[in-house]
N, C-alpha and C. Protein backbone atom coordinates (compact mmCIF):
# COMPACT_ATOMS: atom_id res chain seq x y z
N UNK A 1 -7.24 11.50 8.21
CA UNK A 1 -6.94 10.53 7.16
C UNK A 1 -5.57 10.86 6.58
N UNK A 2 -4.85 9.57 6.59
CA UNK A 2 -3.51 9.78 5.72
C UNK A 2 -3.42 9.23 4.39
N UNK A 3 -3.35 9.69 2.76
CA UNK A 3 -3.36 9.30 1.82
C UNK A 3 -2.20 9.43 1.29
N UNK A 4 -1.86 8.16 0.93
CA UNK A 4 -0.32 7.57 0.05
C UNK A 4 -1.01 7.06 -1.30
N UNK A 5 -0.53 8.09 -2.20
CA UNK A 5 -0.90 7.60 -3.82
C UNK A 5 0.62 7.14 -4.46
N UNK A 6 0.82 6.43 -4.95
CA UNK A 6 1.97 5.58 -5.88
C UNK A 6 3.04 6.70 -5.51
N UNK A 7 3.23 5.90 -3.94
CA UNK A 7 4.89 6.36 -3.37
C UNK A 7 5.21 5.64 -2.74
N UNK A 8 4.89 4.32 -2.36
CA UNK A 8 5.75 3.87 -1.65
C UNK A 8 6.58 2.59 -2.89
N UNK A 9 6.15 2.64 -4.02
CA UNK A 9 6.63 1.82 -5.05
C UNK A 9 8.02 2.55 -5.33
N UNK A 10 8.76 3.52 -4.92
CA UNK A 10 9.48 4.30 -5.69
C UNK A 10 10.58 4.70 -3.90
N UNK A 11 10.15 3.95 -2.83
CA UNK A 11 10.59 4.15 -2.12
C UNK A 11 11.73 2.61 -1.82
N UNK A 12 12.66 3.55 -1.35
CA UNK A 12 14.42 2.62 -1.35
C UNK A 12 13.73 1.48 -0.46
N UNK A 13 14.10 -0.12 -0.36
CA UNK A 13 13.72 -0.51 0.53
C UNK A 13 14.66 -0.55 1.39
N UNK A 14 15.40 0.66 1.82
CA UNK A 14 16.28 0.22 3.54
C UNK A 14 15.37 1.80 3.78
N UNK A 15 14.27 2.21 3.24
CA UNK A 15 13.70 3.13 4.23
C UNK A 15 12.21 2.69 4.22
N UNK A 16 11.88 1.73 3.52
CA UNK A 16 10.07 1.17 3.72
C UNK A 16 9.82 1.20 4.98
N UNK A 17 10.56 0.80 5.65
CA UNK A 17 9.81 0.37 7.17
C UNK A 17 9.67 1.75 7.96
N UNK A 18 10.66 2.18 7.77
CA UNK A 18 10.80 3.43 8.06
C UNK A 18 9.73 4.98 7.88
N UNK A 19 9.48 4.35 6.68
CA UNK A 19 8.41 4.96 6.22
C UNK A 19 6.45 4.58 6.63
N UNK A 20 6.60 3.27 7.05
CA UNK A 20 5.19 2.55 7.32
C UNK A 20 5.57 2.97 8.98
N UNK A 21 6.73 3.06 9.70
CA UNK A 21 6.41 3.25 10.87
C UNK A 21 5.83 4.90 11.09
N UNK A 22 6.53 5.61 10.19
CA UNK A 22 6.21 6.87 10.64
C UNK A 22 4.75 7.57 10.24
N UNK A 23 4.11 6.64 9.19
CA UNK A 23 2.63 6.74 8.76
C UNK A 23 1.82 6.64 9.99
N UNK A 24 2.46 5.01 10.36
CA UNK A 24 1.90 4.27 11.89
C UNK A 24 1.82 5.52 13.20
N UNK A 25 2.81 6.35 13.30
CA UNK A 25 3.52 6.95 14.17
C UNK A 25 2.21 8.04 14.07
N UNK A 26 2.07 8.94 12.98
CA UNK A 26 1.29 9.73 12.64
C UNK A 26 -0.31 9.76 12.95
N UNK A 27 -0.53 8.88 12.55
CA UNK A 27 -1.87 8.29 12.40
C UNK A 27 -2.74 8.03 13.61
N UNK A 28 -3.52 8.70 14.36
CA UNK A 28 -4.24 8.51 14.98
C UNK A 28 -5.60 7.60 15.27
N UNK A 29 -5.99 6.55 16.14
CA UNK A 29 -6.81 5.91 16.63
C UNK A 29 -7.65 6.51 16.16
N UNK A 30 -8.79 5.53 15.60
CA UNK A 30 -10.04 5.66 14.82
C UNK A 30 -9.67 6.34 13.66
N UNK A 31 -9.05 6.84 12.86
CA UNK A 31 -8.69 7.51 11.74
C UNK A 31 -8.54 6.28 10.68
N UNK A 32 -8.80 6.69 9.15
CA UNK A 32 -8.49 6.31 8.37
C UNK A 32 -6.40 6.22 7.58
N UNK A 33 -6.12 5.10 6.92
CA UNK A 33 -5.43 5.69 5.38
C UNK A 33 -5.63 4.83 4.50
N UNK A 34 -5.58 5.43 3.53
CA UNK A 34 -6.04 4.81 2.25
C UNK A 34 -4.20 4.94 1.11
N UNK A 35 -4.23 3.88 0.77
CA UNK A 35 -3.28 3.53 0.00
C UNK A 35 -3.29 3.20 -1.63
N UNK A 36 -3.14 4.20 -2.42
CA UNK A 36 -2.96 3.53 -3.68
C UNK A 36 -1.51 3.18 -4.47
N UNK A 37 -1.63 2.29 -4.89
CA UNK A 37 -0.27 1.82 -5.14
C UNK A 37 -0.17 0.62 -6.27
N UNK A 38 1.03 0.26 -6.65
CA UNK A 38 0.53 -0.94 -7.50
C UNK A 38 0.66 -2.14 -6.67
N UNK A 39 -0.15 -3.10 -7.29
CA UNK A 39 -0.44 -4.44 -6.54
C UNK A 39 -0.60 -5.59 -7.20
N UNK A 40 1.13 -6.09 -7.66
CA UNK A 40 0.80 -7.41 -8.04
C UNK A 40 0.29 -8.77 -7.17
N UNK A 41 0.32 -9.84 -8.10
CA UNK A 41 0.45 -11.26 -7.45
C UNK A 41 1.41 -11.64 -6.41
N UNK A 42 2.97 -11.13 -6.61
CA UNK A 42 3.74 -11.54 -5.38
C UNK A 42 4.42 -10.08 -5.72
N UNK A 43 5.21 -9.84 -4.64
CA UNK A 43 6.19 -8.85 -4.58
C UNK A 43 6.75 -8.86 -6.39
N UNK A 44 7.31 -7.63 -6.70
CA UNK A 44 8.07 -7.65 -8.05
C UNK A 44 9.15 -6.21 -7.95
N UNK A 45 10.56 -6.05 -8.46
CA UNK A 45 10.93 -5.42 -9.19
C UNK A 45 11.19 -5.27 -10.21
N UNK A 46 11.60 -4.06 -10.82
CA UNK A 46 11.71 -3.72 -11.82
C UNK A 46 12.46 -2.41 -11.62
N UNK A 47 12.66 -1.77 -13.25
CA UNK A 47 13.81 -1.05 -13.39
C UNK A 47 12.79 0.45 -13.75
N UNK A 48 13.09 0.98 -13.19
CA UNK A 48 12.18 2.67 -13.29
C UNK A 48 12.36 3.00 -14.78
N UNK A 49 11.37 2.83 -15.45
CA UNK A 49 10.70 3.14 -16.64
C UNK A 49 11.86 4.57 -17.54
N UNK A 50 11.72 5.51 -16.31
CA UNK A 50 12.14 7.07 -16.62
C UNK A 50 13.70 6.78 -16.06
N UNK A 51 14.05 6.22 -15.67
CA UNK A 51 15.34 6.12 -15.32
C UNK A 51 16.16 4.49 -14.80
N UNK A 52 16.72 4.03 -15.72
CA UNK A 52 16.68 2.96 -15.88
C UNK A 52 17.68 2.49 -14.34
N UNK A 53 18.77 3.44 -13.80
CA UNK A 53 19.07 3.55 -12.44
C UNK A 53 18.68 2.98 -11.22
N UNK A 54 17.44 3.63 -11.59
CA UNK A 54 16.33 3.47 -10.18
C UNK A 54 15.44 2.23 -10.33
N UNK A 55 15.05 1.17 -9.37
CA UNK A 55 13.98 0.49 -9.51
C UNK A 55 12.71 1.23 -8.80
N UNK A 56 11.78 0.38 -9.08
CA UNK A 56 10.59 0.72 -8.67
C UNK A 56 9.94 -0.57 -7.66
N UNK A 57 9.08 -1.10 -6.71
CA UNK A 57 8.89 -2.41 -6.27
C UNK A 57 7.35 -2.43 -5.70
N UNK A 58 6.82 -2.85 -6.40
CA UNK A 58 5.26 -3.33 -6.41
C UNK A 58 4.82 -4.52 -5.46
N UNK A 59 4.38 -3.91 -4.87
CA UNK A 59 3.47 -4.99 -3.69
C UNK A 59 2.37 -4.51 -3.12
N UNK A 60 1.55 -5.67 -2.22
CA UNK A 60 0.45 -5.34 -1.35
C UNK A 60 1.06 -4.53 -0.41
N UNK A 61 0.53 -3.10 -0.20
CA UNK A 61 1.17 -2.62 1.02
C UNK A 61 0.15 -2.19 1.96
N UNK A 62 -1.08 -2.58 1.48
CA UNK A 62 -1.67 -2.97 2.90
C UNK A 62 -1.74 -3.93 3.87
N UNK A 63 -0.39 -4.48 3.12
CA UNK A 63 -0.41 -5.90 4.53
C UNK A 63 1.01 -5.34 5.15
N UNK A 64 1.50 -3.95 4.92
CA UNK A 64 2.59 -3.70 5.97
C UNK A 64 1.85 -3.36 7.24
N UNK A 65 0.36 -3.23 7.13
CA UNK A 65 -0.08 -2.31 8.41
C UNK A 65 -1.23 -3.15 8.84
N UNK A 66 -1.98 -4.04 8.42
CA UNK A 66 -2.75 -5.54 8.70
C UNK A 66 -2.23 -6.56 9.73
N UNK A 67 -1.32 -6.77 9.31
CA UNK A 67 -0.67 -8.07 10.21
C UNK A 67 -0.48 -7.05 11.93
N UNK A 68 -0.13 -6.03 11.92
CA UNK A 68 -0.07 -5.49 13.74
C UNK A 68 -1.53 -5.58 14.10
N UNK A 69 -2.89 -6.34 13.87
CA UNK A 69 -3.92 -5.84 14.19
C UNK A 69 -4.21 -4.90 15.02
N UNK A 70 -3.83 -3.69 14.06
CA UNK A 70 -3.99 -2.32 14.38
C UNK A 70 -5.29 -1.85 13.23
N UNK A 71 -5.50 -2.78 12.32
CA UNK A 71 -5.86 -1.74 11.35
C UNK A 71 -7.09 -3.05 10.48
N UNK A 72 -7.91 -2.42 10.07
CA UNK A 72 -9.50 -3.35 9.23
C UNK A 72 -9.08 -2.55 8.14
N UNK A 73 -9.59 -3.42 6.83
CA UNK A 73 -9.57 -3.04 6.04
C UNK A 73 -11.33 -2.84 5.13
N UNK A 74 -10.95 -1.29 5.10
CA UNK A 74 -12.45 -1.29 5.18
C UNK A 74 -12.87 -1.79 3.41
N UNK A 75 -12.16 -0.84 3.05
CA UNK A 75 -12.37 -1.37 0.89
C UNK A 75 -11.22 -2.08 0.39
N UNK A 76 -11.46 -2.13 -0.49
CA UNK A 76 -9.93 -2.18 -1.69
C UNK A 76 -10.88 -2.48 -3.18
N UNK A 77 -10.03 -1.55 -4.40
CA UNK A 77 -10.90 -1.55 -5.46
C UNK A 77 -9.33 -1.88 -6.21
N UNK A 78 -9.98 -2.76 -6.81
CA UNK A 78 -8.63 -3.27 -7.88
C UNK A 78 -8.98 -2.44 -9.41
N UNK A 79 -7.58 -1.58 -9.94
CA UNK A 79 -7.77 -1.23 -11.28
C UNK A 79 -6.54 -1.87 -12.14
N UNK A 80 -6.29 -1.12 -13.03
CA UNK A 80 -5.04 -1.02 -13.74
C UNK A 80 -4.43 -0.03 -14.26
N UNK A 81 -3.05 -0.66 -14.52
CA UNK A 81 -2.61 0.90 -14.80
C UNK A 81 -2.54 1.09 -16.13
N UNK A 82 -2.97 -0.03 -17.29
CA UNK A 82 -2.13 0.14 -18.70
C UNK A 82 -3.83 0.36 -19.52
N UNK A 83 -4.75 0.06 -19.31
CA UNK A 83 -5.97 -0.06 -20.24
C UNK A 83 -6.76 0.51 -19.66
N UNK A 84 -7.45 1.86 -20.17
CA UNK A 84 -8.09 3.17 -19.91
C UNK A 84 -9.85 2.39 -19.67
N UNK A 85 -10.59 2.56 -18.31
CA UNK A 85 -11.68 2.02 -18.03
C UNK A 85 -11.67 0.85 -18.32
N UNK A 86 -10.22 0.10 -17.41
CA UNK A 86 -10.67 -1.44 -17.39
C UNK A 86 -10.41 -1.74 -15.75
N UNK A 87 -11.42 -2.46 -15.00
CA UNK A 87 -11.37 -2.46 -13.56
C UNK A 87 -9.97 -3.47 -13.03
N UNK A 88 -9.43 -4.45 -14.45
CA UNK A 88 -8.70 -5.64 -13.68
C UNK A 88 -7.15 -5.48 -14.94
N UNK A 89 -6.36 -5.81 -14.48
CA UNK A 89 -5.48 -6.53 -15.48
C UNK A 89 -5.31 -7.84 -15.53
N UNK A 90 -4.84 -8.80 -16.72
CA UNK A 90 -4.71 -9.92 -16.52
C UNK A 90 -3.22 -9.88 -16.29
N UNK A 91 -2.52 -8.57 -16.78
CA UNK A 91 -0.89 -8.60 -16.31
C UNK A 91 -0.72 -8.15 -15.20
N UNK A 92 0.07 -9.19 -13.80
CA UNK A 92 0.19 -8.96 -12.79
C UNK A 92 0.90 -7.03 -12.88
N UNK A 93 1.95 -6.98 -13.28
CA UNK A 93 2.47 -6.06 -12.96
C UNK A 93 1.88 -4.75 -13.61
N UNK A 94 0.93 -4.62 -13.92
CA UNK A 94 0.10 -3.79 -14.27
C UNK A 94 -1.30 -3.07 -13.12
N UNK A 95 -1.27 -3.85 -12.12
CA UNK A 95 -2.58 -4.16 -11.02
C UNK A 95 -2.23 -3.06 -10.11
N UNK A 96 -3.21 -2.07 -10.19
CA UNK A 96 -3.04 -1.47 -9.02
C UNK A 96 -4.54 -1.38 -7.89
N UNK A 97 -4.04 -1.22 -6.53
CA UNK A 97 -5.44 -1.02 -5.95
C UNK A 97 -5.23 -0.03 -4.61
N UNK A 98 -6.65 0.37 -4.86
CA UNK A 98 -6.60 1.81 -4.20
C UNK A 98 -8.07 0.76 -2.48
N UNK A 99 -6.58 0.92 -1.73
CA UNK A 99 -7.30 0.20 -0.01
C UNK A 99 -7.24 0.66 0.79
N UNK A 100 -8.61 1.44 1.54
CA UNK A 100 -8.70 2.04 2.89
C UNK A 100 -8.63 1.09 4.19
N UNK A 101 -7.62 1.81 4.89
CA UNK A 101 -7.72 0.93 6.15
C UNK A 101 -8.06 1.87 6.97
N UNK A 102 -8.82 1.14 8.17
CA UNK A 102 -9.00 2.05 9.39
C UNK A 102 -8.24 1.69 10.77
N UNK A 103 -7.71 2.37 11.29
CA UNK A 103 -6.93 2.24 12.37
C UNK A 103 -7.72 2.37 13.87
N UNK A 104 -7.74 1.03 14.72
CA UNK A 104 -8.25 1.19 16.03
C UNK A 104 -7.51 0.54 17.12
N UNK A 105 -7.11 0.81 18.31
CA UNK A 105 -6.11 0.59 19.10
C UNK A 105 -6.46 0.02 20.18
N UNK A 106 -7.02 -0.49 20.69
CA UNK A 106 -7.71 -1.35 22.30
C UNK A 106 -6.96 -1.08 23.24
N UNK A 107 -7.74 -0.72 24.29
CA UNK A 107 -6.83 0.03 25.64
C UNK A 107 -7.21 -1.15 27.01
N UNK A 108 -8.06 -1.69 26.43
CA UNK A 108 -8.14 -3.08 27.27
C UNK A 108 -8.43 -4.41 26.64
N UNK A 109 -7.75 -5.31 27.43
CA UNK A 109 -7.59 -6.51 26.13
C UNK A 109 -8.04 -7.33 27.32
N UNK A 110 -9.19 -8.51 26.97
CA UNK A 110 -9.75 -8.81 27.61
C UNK A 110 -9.02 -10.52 27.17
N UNK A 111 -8.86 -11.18 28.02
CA UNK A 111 -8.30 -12.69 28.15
C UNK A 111 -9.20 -13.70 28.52
């Protein structure tokens, strides 16, 4: 199992892909990863809280590794990040969700 907790929000995007390939790369057939991260309504930036420099960029990033049907998604639990024991936000950019995918690879593809 490979676990990514709130890093790929903080990652440059001229190395995202870069980064989902080498997860991809890693990750072995039948294995799990589970992703937590934040997860608005559509893609969003914003300006890094702690350093006004840096952005930060919130999205579904279990659909970087969904669309290769390589990968099921086995859960996804939606929380938040701003209100202590609340399962949802009503502010998009507040939404985070923690989604296991499982990775399986077909060695024969039947037509």
């Amino acid at each position: 199992m490979i676990i990514v907790g709130f890093c790929f929000y903080v990652v440059d995007r001229e190395l995202i892909f870069k980064s989902v390939f080498e997860i991809d790369r890693v990750l072995k057939s039948g294995k799990f990863l589970s992703i937590t991260d934040f997860e608005p309504l559509y893609p969003t930036v914003f300006k890094y809280r702690n350093d006004e420099k840096l952005k930060v960029y919130k999205n579904n990033y279990s659909n970087f590794f969904i669309p290769s049907n390589h990968y099921s998604l086995v859960s996804k639990i939606h929380q938040t990040n701003s209100v202590p024991n609340t399962l949802f936000s009503t502010e998009s950019k507040n939404r985070v969700s923690v989604s296991v995918l499982y990775k399986e690879l077909y060695k024969d593809i039947y037509l």
